[in-house]
Protein backbone atom coordinates (compact mmCIF):
# COMPACT_ATOMS: atom_id res chain seq x y z
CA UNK A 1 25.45 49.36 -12.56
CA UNK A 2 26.11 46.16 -14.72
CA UNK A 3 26.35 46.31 -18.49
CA UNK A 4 27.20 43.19 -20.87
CA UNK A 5 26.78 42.99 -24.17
CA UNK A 6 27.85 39.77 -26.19
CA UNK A 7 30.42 39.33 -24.04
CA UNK A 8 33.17 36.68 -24.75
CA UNK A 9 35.57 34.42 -23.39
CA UNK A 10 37.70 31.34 -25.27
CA UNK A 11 40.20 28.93 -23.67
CA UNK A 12 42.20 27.14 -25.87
CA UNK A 13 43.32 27.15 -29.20
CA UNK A 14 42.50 25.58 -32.27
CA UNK A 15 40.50 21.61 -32.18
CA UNK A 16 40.69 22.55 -27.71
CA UNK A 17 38.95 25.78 -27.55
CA UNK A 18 36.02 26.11 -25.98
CA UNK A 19 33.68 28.92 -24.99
CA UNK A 20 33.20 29.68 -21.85
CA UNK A 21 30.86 32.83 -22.51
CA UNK A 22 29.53 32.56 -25.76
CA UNK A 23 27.81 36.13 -26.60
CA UNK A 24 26.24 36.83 -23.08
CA UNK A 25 24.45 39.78 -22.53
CA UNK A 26 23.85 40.90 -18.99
CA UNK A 27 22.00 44.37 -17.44
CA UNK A 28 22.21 44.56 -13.38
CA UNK A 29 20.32 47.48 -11.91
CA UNK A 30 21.65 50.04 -9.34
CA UNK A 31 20.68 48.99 -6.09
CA UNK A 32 19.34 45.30 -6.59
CA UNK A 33 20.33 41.78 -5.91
CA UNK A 34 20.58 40.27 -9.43
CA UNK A 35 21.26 36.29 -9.43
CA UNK A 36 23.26 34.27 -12.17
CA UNK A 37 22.05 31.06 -12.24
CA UNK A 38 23.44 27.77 -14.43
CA UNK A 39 24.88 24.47 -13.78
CA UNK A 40 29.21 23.58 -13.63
CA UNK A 41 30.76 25.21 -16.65
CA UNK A 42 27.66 27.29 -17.65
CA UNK A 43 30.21 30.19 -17.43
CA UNK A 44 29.46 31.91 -14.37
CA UNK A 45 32.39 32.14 -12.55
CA UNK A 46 34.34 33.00 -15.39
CA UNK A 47 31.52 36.06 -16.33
CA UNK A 48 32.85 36.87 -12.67
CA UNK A 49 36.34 37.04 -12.90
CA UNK A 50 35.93 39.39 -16.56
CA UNK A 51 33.56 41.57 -14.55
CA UNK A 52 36.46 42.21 -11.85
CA UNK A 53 39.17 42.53 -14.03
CA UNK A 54 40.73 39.29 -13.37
CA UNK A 55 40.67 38.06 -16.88
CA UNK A 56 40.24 39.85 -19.83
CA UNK A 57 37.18 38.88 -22.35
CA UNK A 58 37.94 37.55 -25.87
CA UNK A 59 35.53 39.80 -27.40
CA UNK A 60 32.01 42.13 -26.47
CA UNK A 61 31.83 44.64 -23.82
CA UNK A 62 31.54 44.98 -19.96
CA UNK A 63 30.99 47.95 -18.04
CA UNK A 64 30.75 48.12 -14.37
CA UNK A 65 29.68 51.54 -12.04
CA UNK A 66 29.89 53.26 -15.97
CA UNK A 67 33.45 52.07 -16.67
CA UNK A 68 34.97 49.90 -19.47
CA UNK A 69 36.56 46.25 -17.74
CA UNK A 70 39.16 46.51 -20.52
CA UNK A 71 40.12 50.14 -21.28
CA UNK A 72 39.16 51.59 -17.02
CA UNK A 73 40.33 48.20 -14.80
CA UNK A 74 41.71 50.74 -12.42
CA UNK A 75 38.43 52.24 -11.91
CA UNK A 76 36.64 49.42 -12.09
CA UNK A 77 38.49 47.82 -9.05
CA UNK A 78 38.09 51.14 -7.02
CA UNK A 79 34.43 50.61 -6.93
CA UNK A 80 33.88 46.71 -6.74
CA UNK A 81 34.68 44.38 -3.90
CA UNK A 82 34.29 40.42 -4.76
CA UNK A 83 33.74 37.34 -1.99
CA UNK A 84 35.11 34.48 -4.08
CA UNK A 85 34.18 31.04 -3.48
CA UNK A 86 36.90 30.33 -1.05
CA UNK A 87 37.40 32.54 1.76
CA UNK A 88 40.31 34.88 1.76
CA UNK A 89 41.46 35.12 5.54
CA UNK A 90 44.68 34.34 7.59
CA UNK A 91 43.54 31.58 9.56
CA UNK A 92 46.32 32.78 12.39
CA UNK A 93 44.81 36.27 12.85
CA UNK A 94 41.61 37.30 14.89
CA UNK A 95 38.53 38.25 13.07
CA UNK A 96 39.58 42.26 13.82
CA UNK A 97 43.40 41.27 12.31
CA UNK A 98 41.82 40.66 9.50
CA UNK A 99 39.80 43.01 8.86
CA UNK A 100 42.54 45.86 9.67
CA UNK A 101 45.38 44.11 7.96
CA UNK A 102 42.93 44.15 4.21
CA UNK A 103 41.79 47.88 5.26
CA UNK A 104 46.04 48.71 5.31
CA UNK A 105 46.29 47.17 2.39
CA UNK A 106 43.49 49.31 1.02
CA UNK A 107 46.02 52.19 2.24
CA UNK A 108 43.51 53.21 4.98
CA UNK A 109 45.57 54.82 8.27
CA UNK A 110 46.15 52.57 11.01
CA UNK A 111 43.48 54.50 13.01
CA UNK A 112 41.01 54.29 9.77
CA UNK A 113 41.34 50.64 8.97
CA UNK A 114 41.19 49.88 13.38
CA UNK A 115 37.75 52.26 13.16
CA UNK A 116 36.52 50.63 9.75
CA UNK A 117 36.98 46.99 11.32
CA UNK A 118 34.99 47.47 14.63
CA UNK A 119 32.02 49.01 11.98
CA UNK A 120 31.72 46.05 10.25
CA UNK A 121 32.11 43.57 12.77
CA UNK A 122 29.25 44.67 14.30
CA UNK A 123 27.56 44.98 11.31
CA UNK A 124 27.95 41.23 10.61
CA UNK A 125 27.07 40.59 14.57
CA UNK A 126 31.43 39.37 14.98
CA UNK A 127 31.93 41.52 17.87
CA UNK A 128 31.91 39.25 20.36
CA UNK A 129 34.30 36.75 17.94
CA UNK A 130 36.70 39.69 17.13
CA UNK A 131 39.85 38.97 18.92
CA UNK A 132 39.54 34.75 18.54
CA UNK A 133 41.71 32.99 15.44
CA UNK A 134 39.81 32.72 12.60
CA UNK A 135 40.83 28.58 12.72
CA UNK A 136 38.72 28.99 15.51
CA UNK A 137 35.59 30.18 13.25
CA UNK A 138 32.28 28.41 11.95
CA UNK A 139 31.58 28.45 8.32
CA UNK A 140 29.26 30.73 8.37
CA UNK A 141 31.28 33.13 10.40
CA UNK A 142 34.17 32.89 7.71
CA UNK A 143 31.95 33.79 4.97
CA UNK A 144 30.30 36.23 7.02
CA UNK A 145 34.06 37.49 8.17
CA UNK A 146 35.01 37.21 4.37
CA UNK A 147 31.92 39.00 3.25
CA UNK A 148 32.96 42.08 5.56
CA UNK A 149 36.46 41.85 4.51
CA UNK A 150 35.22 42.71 0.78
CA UNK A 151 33.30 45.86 1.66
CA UNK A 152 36.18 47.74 3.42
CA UNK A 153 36.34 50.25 0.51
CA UNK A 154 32.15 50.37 0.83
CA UNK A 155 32.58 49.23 -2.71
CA UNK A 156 28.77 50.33 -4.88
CA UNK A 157 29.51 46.62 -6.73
CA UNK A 158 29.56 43.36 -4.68
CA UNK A 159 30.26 40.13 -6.83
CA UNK A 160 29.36 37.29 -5.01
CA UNK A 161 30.50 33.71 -6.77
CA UNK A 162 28.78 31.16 -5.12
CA UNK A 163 29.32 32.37 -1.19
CA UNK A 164 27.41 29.21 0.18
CA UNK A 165 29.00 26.24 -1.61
CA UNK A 166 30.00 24.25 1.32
CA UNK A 167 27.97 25.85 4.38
CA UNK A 168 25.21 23.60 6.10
CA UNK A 169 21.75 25.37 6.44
CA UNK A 170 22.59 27.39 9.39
CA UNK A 171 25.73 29.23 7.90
CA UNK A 172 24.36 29.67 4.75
CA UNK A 173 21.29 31.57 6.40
CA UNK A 174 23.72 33.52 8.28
CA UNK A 175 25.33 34.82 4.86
CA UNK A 176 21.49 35.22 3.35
CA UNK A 177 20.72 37.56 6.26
CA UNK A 178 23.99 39.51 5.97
CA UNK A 179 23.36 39.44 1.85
CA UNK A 180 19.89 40.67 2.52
CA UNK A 181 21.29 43.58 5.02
CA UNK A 182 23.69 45.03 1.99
CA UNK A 183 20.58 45.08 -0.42
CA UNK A 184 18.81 46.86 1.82
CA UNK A 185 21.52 49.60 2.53
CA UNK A 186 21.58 50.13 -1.74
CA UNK A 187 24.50 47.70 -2.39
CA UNK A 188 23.98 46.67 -6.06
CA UNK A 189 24.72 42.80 -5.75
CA UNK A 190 25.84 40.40 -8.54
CA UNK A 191 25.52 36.96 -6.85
CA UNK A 192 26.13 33.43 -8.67
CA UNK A 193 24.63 30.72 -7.14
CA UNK A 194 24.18 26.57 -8.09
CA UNK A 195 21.45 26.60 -5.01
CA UNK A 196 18.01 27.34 -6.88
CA UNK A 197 16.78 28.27 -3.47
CA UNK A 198 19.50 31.02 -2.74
CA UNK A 199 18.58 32.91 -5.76
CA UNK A 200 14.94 32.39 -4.77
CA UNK A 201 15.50 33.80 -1.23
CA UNK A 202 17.66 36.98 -2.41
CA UNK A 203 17.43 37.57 -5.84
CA UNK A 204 14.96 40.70 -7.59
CA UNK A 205 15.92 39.26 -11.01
CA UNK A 206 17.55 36.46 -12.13
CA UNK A 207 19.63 35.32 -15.08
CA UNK A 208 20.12 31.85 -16.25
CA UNK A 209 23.21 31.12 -18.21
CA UNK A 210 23.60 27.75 -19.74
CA UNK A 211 26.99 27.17 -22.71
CA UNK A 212 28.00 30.70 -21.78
CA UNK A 213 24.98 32.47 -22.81
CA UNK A 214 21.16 33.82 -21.51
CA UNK A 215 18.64 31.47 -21.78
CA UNK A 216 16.14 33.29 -19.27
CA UNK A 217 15.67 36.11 -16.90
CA UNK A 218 13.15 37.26 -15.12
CA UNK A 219 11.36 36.85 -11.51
CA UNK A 220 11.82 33.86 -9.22
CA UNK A 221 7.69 34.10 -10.14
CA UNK A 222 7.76 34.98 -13.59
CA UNK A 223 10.74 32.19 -14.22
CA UNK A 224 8.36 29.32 -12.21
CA UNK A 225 5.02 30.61 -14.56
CA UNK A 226 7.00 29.60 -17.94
CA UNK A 227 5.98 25.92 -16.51
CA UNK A 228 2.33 27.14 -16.03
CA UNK A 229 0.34 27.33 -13.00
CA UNK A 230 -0.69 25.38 -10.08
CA UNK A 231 -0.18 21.44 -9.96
CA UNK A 232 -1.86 18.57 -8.15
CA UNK A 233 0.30 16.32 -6.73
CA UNK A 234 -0.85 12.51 -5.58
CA UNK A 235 0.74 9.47 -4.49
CA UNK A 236 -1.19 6.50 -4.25
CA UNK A 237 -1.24 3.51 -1.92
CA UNK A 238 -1.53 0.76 -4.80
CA UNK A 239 0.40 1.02 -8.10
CA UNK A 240 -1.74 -1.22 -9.19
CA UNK A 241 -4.65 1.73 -9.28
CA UNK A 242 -2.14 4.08 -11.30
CA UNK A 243 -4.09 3.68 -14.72
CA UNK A 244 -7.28 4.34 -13.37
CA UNK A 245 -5.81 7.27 -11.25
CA UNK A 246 -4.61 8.80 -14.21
CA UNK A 247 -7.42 8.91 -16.11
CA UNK A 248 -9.84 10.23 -13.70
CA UNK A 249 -6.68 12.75 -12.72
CA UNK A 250 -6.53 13.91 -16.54
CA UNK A 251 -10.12 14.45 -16.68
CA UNK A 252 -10.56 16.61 -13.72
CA UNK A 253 -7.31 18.84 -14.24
CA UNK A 254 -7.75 20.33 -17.61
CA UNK A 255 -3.95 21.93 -18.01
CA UNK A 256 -1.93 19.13 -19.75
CA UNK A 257 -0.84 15.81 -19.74
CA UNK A 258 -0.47 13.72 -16.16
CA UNK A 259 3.22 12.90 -15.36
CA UNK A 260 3.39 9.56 -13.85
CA UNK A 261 6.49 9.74 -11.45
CA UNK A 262 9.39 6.47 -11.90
CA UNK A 263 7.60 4.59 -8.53
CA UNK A 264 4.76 4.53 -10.67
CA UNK A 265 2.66 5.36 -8.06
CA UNK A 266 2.94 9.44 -7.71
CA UNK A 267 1.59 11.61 -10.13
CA UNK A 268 1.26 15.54 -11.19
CA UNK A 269 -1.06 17.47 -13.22
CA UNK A 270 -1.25 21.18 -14.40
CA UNK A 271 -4.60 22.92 -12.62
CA UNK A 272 -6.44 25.74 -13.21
CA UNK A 273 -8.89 26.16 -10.50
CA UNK A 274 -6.84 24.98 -7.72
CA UNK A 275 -9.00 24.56 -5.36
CA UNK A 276 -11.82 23.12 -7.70
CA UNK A 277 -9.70 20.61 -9.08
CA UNK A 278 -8.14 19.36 -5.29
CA UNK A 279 -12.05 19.26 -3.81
CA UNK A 280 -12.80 16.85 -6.73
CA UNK A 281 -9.96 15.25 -7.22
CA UNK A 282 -10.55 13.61 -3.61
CA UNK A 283 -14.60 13.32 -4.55
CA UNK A 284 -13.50 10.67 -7.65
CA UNK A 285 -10.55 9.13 -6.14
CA UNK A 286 -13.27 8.48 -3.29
CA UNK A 287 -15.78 7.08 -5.11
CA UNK A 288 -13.77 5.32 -7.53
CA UNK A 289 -12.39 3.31 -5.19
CA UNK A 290 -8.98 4.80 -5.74
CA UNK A 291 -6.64 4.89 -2.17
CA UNK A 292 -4.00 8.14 -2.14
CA UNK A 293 -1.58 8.23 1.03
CA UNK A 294 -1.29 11.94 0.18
CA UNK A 295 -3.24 14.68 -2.22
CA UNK A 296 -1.42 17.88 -2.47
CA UNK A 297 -1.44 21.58 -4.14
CA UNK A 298 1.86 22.97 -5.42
CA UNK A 299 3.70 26.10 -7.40
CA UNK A 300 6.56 24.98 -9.81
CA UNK A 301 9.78 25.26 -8.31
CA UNK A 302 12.70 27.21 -9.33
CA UNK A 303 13.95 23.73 -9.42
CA UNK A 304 11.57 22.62 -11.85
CA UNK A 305 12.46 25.58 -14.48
CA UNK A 306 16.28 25.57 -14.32
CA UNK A 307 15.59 21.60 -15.04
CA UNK A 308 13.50 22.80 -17.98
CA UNK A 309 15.50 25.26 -19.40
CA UNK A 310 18.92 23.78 -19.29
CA UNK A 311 18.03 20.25 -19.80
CA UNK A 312 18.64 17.28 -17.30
CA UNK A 313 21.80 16.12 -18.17
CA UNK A 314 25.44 16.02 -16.36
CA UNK A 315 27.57 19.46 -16.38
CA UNK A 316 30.36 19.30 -18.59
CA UNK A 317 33.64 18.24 -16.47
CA UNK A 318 35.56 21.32 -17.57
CA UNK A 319 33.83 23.38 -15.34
CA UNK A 320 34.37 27.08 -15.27
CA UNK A 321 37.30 26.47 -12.34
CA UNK A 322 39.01 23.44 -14.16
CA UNK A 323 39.38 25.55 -17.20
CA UNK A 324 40.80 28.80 -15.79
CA UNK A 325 42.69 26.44 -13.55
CA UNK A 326 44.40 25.55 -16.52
CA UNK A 327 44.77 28.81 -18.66
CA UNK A 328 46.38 30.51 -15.93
């Protein structure tokens, strides 16, 4: 449904440009949820905003639902509906005014767009919240209000640019669970999330961007196995036992070097027998004398990998928003 190929994007001019996609190449398939992933000015939101037809790429191609972004925009937008990062409501007008004011401006029928709105708030459980102001609204029943406001047209694209930033746990569930209800009526999703967890929870592939291009994609699974298998964690009473800990720790786990954590008392090993390696593990440490207030068994996170691939350093300040902030 999705189709980039070294797609491009330059703000600026001369000594100031900068890239914000830098050759990325991008396949989402019909029917999936398909996460971007990448830290501030990685280029995510602005792959967004070509993808809708909101800005027009500097060079490569995009195709969305089988349709050029630059020569079909027309059809493109006929077929797409986008939740941007800030919701789009009247904050005046009930949940159900909202939804019928976006399906008139859609060009529904008053009768259409009145029938349309009471479909979708129940599909997003808003019945009951219909007629109160939307000032009057939780987070997560903006987005969730927001979220139905974008599929009025039953669009076959939904671009989703961050739809959590902001939300505490219990909203962003709420939009997980609605997210997870689209996918599972065959609405292709393209979501772009900074939560490594989000993607983890809803995504069937994921992408990670980093300077405007593809580092990785894969699995949540497959991305977390490029940092190998099972690990040992420990954290021990006594920093003053860390040496000792270490080497009996490197001897048993076999995958790797230890990594000694900055309290200098936890550390993590690579394991290849899991459970082997954990039943001995507490066997030395025992006899050895060694004291651990905890022993544990863990998969690498999705965390761990973005970490990996993209490097542990601070985003660039002209994130994606700052710099489109400032071309338009």
């Amino acid at each position: 449904m999705i189709r980039v190929t070294g797609l491009r994007r330059t703000f600026g001019r001369g000594k100031e440009a900068r890239n914000a996609l830098d050759g990325l190449d991008l396949t989402v398939a019909r029917g999936s949820v398909h996460a971007v992933l990448g830290p501030n000015g990685a280029g995510k939101s602005t792959a967004v905003r070509v993808l809708t037809t909101l800005l027009r790429p500097t060079g490569g191609r995009a195709e969305v639902a089988g349709f050029d972004v630059t020569a079909e925009p027309d059809q493109v937008r006929y077929r797409i509906g986008l939740l941007g990062q800030h919701a789009a409501l009247d904050e005046e007008l009930s949940g159900r005014q909202n939804l019928e004011l976006f399906g008139r401006l859609y060009h529904l029928g008053g009768a259409a767009a009145a029938r349309r709105a009471e479909e979708l708030l129940t599909r997003f459980d808003l019945t009951d919240t219909g007629r109160r102001a939307v000032r009057h609204y939780s987070g997560g029943m903006r987005r969730r209000l927001d979220l139905a406001a974008s599929l009025i047209t039953r669009p076959e694209v939904l671009f989703l640019d961050e739809p959590t930033t902001g939300l505490d746990p219990r909203g962003r569930a709420e939009v997980w669970q609605a997210v997870r209800s689209l996918a599972g009526g065959g609405t292709t999703v393209l979501l772009t999330t900074q939560y490594l967890e989000e993607a983890d929870q809803l995504a069937d592939l994921i992408t990670v961007i980093d300077g405007g291009r593809r580092i990785a994609e894969g699995t949540a699974e497959r991305l977390k196995s490029r940092l190998g298998g099972d690990r040992i964690d420990v954290v021990l009473r006594d920093a003053d036992q860390l040496p000792a800990a270490e080497r009996l720790l490197a001897g048993l786990a076999g995958a790797g070097r230890v990594a000694v954590g900055a309290d200098r008392r936890s550390l993590s090993a690579g394991v290849d027998d899991r459970m082997r390696v954990l039943t001995a593990t507490v066997a030395a440490f025992a006899e050895a004398g060694i004291e651990a207030a905890d022993i544990a068994l863990r998969r690498p996170t999705l965390d761990e990998v973005f970490l990996h691939l993209t490097g542990d350093r601070r985003a660039d300040p002209r994130d994606d928003q700052h710099t489109e902030a400032v071309s338009a």
